[in-house]
PDB file of N, CA and C in Angstrom:
ATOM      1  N   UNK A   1    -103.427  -4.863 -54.299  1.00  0.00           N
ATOM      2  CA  UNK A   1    -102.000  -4.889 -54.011  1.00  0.00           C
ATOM      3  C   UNK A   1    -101.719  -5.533 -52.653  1.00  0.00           C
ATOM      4  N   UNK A   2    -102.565  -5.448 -51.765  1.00  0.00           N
ATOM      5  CA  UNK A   2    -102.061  -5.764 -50.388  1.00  0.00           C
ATOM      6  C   UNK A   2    -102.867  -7.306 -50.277  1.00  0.00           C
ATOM      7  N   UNK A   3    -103.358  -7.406 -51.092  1.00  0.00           N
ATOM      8  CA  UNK A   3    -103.446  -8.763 -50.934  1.00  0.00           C
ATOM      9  C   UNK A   3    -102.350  -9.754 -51.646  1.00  0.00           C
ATOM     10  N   UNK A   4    -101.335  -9.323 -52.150  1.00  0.00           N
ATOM     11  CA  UNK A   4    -100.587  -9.703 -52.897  1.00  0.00           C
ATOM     12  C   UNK A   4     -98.825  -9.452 -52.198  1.00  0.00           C
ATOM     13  N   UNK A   5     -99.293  -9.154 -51.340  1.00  0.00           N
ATOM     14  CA  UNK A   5     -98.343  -9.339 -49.820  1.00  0.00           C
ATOM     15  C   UNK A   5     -97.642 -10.784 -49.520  1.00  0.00           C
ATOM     16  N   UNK A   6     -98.413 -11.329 -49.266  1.00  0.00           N
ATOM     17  CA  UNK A   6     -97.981 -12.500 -49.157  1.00  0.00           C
ATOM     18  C   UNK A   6     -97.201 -13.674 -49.925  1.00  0.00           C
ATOM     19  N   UNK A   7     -97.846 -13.440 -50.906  1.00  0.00           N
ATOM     20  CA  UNK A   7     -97.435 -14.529 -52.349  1.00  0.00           C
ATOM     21  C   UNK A   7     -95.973 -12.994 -52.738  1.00  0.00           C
ATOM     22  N   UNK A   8     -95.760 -12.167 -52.797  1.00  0.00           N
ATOM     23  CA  UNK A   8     -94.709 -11.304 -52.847  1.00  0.00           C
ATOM     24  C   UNK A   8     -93.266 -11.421 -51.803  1.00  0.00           C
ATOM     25  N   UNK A   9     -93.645 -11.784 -50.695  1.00  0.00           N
ATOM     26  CA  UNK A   9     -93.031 -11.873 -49.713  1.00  0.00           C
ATOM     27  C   UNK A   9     -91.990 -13.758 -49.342  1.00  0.00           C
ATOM     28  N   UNK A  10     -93.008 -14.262 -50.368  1.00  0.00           N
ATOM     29  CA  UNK A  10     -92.781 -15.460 -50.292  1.00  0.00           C
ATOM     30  C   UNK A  10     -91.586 -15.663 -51.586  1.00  0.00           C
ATOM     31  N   UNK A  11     -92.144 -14.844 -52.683  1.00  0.00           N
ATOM     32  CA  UNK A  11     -91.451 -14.867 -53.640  1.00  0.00           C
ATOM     33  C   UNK A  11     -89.493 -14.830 -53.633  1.00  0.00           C
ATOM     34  N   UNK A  12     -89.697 -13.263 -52.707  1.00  0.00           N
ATOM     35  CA  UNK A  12     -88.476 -12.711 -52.345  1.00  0.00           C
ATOM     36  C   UNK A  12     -87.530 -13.661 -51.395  1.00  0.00           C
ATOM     37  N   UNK A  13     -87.972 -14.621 -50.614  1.00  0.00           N
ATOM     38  CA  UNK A  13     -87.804 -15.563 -49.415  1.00  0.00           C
ATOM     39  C   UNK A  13     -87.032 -16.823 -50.765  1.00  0.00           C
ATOM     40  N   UNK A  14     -87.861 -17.100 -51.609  1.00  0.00           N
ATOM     41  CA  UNK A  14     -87.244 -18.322 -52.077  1.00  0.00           C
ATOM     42  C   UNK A  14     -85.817 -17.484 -53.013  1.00  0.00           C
ATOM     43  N   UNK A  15     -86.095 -16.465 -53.310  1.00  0.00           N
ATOM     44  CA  UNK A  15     -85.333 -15.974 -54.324  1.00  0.00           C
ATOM     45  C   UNK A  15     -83.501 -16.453 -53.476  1.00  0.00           C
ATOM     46  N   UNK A  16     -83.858 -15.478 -52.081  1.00  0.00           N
ATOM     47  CA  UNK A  16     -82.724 -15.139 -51.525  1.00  0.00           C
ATOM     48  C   UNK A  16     -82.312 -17.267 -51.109  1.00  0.00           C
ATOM     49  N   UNK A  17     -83.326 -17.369 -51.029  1.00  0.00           N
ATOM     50  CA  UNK A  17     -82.699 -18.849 -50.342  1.00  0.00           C
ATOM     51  C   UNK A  17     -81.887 -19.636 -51.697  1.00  0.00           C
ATOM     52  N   UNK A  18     -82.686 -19.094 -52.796  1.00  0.00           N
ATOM     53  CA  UNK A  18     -81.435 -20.161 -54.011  1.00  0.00           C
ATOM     54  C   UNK A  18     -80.159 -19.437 -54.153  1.00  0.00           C
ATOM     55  N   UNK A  19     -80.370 -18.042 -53.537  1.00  0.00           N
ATOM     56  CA  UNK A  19     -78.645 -17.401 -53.920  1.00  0.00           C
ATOM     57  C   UNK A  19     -78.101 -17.707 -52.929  1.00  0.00           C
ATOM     58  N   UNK A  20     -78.555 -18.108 -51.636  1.00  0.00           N
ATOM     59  CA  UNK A  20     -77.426 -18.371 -50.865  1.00  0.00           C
ATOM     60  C   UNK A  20     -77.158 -20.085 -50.241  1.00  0.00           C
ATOM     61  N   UNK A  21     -78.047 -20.526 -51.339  1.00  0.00           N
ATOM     62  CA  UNK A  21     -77.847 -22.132 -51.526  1.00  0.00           C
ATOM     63  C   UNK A  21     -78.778 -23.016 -50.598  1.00  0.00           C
ATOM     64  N   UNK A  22     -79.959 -22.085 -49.990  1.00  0.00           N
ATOM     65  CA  UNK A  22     -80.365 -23.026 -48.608  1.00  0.00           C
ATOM     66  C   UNK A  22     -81.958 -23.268 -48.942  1.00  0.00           C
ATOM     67  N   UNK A  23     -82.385 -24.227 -48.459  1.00  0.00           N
ATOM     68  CA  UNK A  23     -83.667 -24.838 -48.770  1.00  0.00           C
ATOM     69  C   UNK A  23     -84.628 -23.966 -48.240  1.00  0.00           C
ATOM     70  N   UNK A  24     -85.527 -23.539 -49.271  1.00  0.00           N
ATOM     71  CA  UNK A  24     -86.693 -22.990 -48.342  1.00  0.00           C
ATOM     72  C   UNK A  24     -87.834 -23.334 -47.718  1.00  0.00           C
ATOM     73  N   UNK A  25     -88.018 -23.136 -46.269  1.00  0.00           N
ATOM     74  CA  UNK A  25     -88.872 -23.847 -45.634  1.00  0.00           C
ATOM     75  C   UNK A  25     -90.041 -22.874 -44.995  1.00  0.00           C
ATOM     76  N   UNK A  26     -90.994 -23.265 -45.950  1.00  0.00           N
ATOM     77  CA  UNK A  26     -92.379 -22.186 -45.468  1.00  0.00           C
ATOM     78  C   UNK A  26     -92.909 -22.727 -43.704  1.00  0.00           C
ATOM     79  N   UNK A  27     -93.451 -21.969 -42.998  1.00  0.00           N
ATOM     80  CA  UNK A  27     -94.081 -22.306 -41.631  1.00  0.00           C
ATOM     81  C   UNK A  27     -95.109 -23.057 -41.999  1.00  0.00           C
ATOM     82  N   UNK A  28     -94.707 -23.969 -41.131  1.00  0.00           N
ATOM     83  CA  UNK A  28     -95.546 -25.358 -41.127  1.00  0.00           C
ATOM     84  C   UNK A  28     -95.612 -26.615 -42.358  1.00  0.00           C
ATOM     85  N   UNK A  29     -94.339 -26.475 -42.973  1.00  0.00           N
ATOM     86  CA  UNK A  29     -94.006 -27.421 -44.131  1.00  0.00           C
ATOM     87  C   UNK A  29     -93.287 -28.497 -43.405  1.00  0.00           C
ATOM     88  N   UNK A  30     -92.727 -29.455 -43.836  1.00  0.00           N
ATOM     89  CA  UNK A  30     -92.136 -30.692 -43.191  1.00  0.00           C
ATOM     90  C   UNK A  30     -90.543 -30.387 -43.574  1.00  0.00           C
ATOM     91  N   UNK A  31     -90.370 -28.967 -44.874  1.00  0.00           N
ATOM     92  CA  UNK A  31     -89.166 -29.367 -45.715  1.00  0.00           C
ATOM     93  C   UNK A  31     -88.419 -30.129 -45.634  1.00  0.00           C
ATOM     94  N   UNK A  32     -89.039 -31.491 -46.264  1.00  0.00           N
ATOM     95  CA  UNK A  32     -88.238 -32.523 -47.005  1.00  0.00           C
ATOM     96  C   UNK A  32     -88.029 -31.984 -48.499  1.00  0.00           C
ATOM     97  N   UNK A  33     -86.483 -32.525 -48.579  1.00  0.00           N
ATOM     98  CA  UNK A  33     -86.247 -31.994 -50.002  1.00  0.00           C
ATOM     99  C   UNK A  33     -85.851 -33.830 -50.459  1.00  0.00           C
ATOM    100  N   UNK A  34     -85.207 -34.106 -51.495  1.00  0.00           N
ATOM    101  CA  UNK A  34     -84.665 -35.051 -52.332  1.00  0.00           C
ATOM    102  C   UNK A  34     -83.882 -34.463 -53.434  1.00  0.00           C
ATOM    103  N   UNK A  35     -83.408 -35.434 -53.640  1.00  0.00           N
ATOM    104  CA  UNK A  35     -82.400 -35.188 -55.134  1.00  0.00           C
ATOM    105  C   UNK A  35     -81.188 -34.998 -54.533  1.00  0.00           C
ATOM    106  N   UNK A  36     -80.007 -34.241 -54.941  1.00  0.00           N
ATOM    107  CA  UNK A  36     -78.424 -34.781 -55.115  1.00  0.00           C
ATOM    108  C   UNK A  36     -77.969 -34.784 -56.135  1.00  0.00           C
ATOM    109  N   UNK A  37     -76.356 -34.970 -55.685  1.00  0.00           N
ATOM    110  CA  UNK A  37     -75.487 -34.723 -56.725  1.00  0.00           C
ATOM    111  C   UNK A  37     -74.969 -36.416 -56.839  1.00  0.00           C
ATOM    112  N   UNK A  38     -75.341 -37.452 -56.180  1.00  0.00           N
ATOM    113  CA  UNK A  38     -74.926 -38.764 -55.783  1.00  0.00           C
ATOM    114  C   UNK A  38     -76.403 -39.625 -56.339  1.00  0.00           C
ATOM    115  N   UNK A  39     -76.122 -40.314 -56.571  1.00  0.00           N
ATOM    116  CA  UNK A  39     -77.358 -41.720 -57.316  1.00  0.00           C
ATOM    117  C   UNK A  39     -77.638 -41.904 -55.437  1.00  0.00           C
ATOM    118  N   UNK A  40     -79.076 -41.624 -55.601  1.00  0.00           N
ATOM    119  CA  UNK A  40     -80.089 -41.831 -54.251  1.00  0.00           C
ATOM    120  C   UNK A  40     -79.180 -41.392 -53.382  1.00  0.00           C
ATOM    121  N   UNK A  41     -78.898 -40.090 -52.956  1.00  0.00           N
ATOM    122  CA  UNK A  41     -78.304 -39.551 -51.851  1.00  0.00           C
ATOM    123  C   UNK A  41     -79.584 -38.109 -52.087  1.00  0.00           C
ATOM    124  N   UNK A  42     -79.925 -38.012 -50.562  1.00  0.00           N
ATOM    125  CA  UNK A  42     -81.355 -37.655 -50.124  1.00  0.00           C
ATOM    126  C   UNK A  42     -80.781 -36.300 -49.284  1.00  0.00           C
ATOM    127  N   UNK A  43     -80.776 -34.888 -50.333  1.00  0.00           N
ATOM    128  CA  UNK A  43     -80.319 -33.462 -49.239  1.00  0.00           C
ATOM    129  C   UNK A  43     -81.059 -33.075 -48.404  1.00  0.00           C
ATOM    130  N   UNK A  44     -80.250 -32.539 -47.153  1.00  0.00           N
ATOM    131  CA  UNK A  44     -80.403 -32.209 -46.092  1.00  0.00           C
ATOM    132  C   UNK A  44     -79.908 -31.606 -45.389  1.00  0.00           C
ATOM    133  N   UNK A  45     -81.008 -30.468 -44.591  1.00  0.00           N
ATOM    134  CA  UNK A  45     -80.705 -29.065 -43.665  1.00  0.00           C
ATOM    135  C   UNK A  45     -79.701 -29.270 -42.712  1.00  0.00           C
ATOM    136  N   UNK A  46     -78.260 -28.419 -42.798  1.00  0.00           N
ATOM    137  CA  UNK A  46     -77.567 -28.353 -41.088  1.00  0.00           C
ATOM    138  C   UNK A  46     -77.508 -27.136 -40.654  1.00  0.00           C
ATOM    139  N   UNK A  47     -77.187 -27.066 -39.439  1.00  0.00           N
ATOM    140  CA  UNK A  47     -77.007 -25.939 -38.611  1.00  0.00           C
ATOM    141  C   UNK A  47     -75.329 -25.848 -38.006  1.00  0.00           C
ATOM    142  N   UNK A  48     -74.795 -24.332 -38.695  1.00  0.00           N
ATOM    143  CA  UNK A  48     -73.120 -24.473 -38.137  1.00  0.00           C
ATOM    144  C   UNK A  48     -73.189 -24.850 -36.520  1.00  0.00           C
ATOM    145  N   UNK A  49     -72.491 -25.189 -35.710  1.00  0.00           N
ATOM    146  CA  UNK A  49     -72.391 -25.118 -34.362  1.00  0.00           C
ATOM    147  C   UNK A  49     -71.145 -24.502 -34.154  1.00  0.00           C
ATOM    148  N   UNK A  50     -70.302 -24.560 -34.814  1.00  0.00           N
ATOM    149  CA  UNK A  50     -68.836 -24.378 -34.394  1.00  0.00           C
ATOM    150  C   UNK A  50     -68.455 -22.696 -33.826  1.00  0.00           C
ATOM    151  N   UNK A  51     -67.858 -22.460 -32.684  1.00  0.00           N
ATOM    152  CA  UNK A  51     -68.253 -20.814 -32.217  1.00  0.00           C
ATOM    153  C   UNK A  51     -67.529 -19.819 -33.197  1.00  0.00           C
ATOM    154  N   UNK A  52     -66.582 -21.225 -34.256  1.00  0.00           N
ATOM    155  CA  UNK A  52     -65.519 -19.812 -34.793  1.00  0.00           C
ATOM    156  C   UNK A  52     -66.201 -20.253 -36.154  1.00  0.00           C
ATOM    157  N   UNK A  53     -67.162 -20.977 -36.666  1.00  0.00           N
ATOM    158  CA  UNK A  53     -67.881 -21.164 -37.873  1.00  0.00           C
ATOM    159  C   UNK A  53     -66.940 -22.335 -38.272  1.00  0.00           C
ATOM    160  N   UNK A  54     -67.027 -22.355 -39.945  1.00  0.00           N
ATOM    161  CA  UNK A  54     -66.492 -23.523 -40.854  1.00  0.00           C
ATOM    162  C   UNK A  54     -66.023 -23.114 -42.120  1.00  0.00           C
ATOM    163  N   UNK A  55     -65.119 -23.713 -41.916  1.00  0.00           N
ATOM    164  CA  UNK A  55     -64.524 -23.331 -43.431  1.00  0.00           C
ATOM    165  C   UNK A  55     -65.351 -23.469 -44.659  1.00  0.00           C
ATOM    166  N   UNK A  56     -65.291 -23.283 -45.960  1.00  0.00           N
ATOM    167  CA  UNK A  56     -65.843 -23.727 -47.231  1.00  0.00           C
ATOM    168  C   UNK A  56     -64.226 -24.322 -47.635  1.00  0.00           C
ATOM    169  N   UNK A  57     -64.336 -25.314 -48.064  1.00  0.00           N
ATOM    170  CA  UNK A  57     -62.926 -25.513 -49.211  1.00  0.00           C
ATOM    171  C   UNK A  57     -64.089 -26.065 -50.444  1.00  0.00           C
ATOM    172  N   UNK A  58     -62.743 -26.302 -51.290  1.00  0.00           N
ATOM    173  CA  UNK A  58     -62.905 -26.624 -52.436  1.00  0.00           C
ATOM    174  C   UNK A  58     -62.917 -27.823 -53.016  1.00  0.00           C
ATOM    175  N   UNK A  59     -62.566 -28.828 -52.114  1.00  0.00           N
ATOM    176  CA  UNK A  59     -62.961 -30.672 -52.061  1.00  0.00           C
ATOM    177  C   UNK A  59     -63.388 -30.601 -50.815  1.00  0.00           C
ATOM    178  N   UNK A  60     -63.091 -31.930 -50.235  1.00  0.00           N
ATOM    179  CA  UNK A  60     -63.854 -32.860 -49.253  1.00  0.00           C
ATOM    180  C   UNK A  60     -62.462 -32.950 -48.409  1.00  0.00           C
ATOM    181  N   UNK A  61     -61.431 -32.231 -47.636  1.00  0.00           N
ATOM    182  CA  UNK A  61     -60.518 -32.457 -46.720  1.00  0.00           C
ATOM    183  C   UNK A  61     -60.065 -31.039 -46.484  1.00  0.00           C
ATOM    184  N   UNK A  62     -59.086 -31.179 -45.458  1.00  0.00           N
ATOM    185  CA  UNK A  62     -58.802 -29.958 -45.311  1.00  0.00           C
ATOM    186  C   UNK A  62     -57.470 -29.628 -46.172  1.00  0.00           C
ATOM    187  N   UNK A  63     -57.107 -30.837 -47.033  1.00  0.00           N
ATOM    188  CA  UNK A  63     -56.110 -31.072 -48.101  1.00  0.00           C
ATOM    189  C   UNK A  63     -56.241 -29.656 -49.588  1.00  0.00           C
ATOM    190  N   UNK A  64     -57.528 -29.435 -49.446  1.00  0.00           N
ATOM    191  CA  UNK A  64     -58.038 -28.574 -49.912  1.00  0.00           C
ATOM    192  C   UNK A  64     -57.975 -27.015 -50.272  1.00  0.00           C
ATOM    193  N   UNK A  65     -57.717 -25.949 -51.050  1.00  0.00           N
ATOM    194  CA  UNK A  65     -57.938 -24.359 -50.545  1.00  0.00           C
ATOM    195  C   UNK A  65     -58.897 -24.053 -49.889  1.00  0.00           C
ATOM    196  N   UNK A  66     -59.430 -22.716 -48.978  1.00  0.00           N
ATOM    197  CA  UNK A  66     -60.338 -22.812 -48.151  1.00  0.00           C
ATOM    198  C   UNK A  66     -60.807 -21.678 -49.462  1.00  0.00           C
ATOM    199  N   UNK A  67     -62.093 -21.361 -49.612  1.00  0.00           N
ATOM    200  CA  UNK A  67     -62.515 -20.516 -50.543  1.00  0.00           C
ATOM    201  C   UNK A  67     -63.414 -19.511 -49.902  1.00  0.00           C
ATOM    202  N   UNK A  68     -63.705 -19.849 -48.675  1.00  0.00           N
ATOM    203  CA  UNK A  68     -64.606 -18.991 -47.977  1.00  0.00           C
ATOM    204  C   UNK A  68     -65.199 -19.484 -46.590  1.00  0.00           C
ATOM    205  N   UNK A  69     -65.962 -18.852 -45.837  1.00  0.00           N
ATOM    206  CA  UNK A  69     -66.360 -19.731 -44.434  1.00  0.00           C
ATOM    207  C   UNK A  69     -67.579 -18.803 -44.015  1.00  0.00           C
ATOM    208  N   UNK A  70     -68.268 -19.356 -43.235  1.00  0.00           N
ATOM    209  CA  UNK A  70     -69.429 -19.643 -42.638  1.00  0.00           C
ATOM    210  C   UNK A  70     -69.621 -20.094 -41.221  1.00  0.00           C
ATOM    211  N   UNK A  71     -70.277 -18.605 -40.882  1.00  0.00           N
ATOM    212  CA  UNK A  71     -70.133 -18.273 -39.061  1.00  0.00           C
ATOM    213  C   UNK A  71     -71.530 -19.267 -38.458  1.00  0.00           C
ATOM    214  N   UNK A  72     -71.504 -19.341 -37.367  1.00  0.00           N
ATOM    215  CA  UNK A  72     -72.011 -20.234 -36.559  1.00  0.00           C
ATOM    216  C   UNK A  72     -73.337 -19.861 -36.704  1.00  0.00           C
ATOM    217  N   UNK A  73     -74.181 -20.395 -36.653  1.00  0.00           N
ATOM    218  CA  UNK A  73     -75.940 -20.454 -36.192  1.00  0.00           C
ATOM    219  C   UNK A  73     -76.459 -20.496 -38.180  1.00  0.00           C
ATOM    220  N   UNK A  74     -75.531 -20.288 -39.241  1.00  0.00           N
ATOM    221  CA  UNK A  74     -76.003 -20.637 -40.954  1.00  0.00           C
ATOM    222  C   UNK A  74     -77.200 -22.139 -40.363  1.00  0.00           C
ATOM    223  N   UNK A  75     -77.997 -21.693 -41.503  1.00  0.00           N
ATOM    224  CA  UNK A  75     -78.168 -23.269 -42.164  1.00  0.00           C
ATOM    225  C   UNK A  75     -78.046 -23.599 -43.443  1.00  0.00           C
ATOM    226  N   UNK A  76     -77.699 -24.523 -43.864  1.00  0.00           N
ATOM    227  CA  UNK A  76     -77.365 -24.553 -45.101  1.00  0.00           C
ATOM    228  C   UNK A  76     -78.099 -26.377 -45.541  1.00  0.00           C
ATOM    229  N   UNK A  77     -78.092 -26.669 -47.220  1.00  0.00           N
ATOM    230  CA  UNK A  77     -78.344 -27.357 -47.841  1.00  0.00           C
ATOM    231  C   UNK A  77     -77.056 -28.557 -48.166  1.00  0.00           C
ATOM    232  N   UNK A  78     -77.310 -29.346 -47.437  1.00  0.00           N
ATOM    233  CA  UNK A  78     -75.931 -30.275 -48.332  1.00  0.00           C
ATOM    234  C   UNK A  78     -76.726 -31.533 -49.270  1.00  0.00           C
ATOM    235  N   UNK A  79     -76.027 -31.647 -50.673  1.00  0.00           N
ATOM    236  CA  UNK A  79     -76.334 -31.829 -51.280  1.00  0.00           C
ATOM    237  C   UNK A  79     -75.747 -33.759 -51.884  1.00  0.00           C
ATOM    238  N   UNK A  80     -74.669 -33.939 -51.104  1.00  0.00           N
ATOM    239  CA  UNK A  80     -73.269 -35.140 -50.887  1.00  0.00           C
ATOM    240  C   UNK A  80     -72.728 -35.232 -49.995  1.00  0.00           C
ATOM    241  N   UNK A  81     -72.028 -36.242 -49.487  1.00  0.00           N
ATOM    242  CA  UNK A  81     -71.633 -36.483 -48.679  1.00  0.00           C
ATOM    243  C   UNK A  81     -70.073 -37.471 -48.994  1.00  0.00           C
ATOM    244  N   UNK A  82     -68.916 -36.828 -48.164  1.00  0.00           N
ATOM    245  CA  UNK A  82     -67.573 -37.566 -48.494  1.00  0.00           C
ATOM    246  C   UNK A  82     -66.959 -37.636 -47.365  1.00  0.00           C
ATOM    247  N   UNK A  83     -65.744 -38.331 -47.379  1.00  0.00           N
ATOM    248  CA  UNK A  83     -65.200 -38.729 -46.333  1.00  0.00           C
ATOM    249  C   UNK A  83     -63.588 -38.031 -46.741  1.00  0.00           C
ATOM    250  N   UNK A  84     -62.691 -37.764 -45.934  1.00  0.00           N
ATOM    251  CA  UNK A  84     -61.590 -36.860 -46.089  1.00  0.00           C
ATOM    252  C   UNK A  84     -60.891 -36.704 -45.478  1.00  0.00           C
ATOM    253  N   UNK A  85     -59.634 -35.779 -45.402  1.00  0.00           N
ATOM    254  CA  UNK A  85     -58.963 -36.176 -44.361  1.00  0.00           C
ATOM    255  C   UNK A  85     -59.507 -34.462 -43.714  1.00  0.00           C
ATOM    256  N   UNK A  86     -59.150 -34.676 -42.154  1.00  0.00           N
ATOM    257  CA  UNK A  86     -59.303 -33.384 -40.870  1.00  0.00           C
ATOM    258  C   UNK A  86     -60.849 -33.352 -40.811  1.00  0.00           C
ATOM    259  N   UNK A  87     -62.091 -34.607 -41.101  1.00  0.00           N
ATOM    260  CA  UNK A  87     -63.088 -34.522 -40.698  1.00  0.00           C
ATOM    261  C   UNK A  87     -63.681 -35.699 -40.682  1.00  0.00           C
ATOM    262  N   UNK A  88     -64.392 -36.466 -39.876  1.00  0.00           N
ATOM    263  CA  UNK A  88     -65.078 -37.392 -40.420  1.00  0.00           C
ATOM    264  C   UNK A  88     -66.185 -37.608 -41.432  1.00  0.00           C
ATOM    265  N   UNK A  89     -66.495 -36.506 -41.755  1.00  0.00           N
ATOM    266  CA  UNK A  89     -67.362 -36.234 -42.723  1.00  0.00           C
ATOM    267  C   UNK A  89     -67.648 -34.878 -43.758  1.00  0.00           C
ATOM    268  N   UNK A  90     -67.544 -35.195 -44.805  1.00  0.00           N
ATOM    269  CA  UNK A  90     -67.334 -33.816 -45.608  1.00  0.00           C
ATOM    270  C   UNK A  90     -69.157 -33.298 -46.297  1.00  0.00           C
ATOM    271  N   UNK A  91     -69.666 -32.372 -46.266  1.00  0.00           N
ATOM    272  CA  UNK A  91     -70.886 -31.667 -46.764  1.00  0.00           C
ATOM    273  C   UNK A  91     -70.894 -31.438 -47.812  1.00  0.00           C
ATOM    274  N   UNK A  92     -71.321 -31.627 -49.508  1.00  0.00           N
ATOM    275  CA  UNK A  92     -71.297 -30.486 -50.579  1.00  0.00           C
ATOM    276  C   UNK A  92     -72.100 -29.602 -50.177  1.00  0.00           C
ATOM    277  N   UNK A  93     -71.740 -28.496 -50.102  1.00  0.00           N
ATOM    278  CA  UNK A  93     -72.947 -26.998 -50.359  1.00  0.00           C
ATOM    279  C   UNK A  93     -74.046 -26.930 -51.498  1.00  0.00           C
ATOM    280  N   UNK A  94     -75.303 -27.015 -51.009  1.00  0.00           N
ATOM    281  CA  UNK A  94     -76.278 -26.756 -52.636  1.00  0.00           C
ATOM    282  C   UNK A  94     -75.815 -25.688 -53.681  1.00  0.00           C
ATOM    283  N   UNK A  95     -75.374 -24.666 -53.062  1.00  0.00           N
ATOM    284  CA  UNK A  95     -75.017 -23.380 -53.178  1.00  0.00           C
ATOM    285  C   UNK A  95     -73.577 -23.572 -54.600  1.00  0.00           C
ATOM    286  N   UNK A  96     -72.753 -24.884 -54.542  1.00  0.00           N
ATOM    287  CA  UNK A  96     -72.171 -24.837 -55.396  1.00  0.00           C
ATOM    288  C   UNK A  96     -70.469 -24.345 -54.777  1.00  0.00           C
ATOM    289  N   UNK A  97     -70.821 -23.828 -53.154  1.00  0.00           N
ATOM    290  CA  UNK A  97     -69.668 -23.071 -53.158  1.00  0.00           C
ATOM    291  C   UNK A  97     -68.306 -23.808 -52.976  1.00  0.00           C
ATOM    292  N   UNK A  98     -68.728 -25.069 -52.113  1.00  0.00           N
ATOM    293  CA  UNK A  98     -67.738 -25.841 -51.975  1.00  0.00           C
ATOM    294  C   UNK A  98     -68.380 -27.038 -50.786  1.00  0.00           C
ATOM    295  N   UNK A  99     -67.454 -27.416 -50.014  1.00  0.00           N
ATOM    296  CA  UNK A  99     -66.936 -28.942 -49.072  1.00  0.00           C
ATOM    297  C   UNK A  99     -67.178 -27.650 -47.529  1.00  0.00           C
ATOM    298  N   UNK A 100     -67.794 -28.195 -46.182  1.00  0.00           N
ATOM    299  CA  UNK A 100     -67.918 -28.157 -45.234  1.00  0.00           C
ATOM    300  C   UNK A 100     -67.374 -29.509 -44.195  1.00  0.00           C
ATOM    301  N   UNK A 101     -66.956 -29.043 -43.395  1.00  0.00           N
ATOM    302  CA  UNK A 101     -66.943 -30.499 -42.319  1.00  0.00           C
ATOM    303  C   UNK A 101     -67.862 -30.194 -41.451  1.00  0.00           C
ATOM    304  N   UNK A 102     -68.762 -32.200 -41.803  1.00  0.00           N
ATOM    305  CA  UNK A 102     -69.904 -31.995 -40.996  1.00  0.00           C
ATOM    306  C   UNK A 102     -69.958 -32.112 -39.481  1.00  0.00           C
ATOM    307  N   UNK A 103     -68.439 -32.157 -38.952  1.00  0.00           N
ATOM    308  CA  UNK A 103     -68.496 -32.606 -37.618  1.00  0.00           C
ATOM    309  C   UNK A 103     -68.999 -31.478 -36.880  1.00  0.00           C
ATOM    310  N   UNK A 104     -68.733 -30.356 -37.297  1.00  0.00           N
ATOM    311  CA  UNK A 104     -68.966 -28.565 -36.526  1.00  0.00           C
ATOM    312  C   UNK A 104     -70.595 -27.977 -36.997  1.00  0.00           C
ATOM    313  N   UNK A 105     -71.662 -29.568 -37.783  1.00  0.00           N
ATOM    314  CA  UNK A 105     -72.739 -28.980 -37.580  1.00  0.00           C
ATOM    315  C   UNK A 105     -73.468 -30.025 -37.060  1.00  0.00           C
ATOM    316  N   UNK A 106     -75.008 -29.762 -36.745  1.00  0.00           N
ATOM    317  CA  UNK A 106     -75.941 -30.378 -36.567  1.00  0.00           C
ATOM    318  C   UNK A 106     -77.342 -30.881 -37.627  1.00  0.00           C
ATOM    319  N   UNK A 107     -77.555 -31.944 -37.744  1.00  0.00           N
ATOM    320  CA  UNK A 107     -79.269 -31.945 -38.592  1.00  0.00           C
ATOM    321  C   UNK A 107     -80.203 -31.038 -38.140  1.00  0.00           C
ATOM    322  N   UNK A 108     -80.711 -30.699 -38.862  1.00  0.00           N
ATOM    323  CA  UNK A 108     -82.013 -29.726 -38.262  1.00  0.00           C
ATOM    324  C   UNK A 108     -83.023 -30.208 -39.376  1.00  0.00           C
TER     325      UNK A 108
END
């Protein structure tokens, strides 16, 4: 059983990372991911920066409903990339949940 610690622990780690949409990155992996919701658009890890977090809407502007938000220091999976209005750049969530503006994060 206790050798079965590990491969258990790992299990539970990816589980929680597909429910909350974010790539899982074992210690000492490179996590590169690929794939998308876009023909050759290549997903990739951010980090919120913003002190009051980020909205989620439901497109790519702030033209949008907000459906939920996401406090500062997340990382998350974006999966597309759009352009919109109130950001220079809009995020899809892997997660499905919605549109981020990427200006309030960082690559990681």
């Amino acid at each position: 059983m206790i050798n079965n610690v590990p491969k258990i622990a790992e299990a539970i780690c990816h589980g929680l990372c597909d429910h909350f949409g974010v790539t899982y990155k074992a210690a000492g992996s490179s996590g590169s991911s690929s794939g998308g919701t876009s023909g050759g658009f290549k997903s990739y890890i951010v980090r919120i920066t913003a002190d009051d977090g980020v909205n989620i809407r439901k497109g790519a502007g702030t033209n949008y409903a907000i459906t939920g938000a996401i406090p500062k220091g997340g990382a998350y999976t974006i999966v597309d990339e759009k352009t919109g209005t109130g950001a220079s750049k809009w995020g899809k969530l892997k997660s499905g949940a919605g549109w981020i503006a990427l200006d309030y994060t960082e690559k990681i």
